[in-house]
Protein backbone atom coordinates (compact mmCIF):
# COMPACT_ATOMS: atom_id res chain seq x y z
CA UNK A 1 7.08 30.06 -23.30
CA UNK A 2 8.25 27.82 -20.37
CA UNK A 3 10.88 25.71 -21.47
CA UNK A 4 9.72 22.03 -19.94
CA UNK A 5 6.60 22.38 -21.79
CA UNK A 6 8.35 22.70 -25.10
CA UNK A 7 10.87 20.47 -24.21
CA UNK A 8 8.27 17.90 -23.31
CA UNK A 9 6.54 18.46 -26.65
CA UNK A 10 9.24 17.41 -28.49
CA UNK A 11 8.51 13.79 -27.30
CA UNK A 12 6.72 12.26 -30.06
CA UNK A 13 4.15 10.56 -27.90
CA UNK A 14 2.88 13.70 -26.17
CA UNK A 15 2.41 15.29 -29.74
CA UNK A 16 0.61 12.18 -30.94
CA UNK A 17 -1.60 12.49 -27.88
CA UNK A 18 -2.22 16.36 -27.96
CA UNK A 19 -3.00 15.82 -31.77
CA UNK A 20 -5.12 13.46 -31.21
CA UNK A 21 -6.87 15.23 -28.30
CA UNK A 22 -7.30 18.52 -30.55
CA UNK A 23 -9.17 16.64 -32.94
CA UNK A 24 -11.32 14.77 -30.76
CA UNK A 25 -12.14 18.77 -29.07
CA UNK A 26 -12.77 19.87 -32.69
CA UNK A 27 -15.45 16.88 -33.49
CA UNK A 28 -17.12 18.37 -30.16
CA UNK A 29 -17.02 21.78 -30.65
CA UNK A 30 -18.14 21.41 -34.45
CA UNK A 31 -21.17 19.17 -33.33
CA UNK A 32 -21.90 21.41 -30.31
CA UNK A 33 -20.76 24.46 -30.86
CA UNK A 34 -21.89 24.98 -34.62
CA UNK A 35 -24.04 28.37 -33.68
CA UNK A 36 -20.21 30.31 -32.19
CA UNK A 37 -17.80 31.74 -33.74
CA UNK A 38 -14.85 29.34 -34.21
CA UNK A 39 -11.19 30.50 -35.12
CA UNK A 40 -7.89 28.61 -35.42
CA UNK A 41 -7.00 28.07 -31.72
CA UNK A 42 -4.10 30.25 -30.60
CA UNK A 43 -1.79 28.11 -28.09
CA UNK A 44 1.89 27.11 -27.28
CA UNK A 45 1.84 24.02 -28.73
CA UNK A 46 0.20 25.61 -31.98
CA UNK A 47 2.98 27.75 -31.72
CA UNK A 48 5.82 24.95 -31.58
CA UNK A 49 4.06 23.67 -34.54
CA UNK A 50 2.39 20.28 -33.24
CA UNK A 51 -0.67 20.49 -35.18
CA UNK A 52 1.53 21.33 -38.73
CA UNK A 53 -0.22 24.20 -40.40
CA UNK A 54 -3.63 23.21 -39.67
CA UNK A 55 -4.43 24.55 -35.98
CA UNK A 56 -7.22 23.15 -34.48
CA UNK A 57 -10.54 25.57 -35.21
CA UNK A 58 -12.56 25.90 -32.23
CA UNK A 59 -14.79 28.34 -30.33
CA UNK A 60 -13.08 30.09 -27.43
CA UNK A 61 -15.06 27.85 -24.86
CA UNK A 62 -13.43 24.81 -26.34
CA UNK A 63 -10.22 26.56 -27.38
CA UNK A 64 -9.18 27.31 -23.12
CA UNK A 65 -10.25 23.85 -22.62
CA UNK A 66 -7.75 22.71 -25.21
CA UNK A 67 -4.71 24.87 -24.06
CA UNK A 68 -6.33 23.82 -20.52
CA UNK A 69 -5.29 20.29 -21.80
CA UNK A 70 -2.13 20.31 -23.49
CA UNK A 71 -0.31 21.34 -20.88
CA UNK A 72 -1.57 19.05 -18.77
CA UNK A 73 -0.80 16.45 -21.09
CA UNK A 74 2.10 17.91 -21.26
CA UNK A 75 3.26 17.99 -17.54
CA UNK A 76 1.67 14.21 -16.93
CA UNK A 77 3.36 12.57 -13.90
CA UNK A 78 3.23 9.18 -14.99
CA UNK A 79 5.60 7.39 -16.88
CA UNK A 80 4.32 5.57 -19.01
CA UNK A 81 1.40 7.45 -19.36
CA UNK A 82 -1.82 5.44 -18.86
CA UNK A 83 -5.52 6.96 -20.02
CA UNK A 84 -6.74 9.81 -17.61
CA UNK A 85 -9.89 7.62 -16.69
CA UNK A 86 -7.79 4.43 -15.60
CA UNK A 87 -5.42 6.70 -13.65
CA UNK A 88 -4.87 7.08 -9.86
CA UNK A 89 -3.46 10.70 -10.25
CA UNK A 90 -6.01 12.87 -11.58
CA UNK A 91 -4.64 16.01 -13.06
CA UNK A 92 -7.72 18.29 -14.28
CA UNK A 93 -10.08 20.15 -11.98
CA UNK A 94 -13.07 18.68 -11.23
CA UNK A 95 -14.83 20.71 -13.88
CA UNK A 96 -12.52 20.38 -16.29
CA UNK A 97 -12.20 16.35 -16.00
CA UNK A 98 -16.21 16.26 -16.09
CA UNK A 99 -16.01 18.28 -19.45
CA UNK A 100 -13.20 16.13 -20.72
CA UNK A 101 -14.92 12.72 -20.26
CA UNK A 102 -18.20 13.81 -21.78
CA UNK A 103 -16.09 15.16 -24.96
CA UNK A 104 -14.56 11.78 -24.93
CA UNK A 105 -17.81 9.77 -24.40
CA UNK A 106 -19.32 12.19 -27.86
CA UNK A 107 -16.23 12.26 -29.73
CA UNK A 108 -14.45 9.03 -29.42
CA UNK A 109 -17.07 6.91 -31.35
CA UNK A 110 -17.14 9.74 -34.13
CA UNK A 111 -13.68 9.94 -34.80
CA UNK A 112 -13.23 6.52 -36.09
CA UNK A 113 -14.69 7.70 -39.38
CA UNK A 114 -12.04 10.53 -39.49
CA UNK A 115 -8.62 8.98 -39.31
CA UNK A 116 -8.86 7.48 -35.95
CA UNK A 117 -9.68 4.02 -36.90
CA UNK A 118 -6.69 2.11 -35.69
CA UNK A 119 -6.07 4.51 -32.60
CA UNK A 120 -9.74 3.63 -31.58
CA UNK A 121 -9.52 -0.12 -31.97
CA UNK A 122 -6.37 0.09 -29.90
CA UNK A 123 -7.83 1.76 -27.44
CA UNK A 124 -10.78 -0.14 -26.85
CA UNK A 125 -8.54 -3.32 -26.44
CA UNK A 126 -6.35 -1.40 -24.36
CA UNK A 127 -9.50 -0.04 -22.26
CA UNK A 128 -10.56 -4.18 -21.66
CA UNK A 129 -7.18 -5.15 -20.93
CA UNK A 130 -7.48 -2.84 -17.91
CA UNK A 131 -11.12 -3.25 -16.66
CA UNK A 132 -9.86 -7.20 -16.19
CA UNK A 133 -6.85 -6.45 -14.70
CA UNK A 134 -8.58 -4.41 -12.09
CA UNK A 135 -11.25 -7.19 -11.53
CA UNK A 136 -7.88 -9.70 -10.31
């Protein structure tokens, strides 16, 4: 396992995120995904124990988009770390960012019913703060 990657999710920020990101993937892949075979997701950040002793559980589709994701969550340029869609530096691949904002789009709404609530509100005020600021 690299070392920066662990190092960097020791921060408790990036773990929050990644966490938070895992769950959002496993709202998708449970809603979309119902007809594969999903397993606990296999991944260094499983491995260094950020999701506790519940890894996500996910088909393999949306697992590689997961590991995909954590690292680069992990390895995120900007400091402090603004959401992917109001940044200037955009890390995925194309395909990959596509994929990621229509998980989002599906999952964001649906989380707020499973322990999301506050993150959700925070980020929708967050999310208007910006769109004004970028109409000044």
């Amino acid at each position: 396992m690299n070392e920066k990657f662990a190092t960097k999710m020791r921060d408790p920020k990036v773990r929050k995120d990644t966490r938070t990101l895992a769950d959002f993937t496993q709202i998708w892949c449970a809603n979309h995904h119902a007809d594969r075979e999903r397993v606990p997701v296999v991944s260094e950040a499983a491995e260094l124990g950020v999701y506790g002793t519940h890894a996500p559980v996910l088909c393999e589709e949306c697992a590689e988009h997961l590991r995909y994701a954590e690292k680069r969550r992990a390895y995120c340029p900007m400091d402090p770390k603004p959401f992917c869609a109001h940044c200037d530096v955009h890390c995925y691949k194309a395909d990959e960012r596509a994929f990621q904002q229509e998980m989002m789009r599906f999952s964001g709404p649906r989380s707020m019913t499973k322990g999301h609530f506050i993150d959700g509100v925070k980020h929708m005020i967050e999310s208007r703060k910006h769109a004004r600021a970028a109409k000044r």
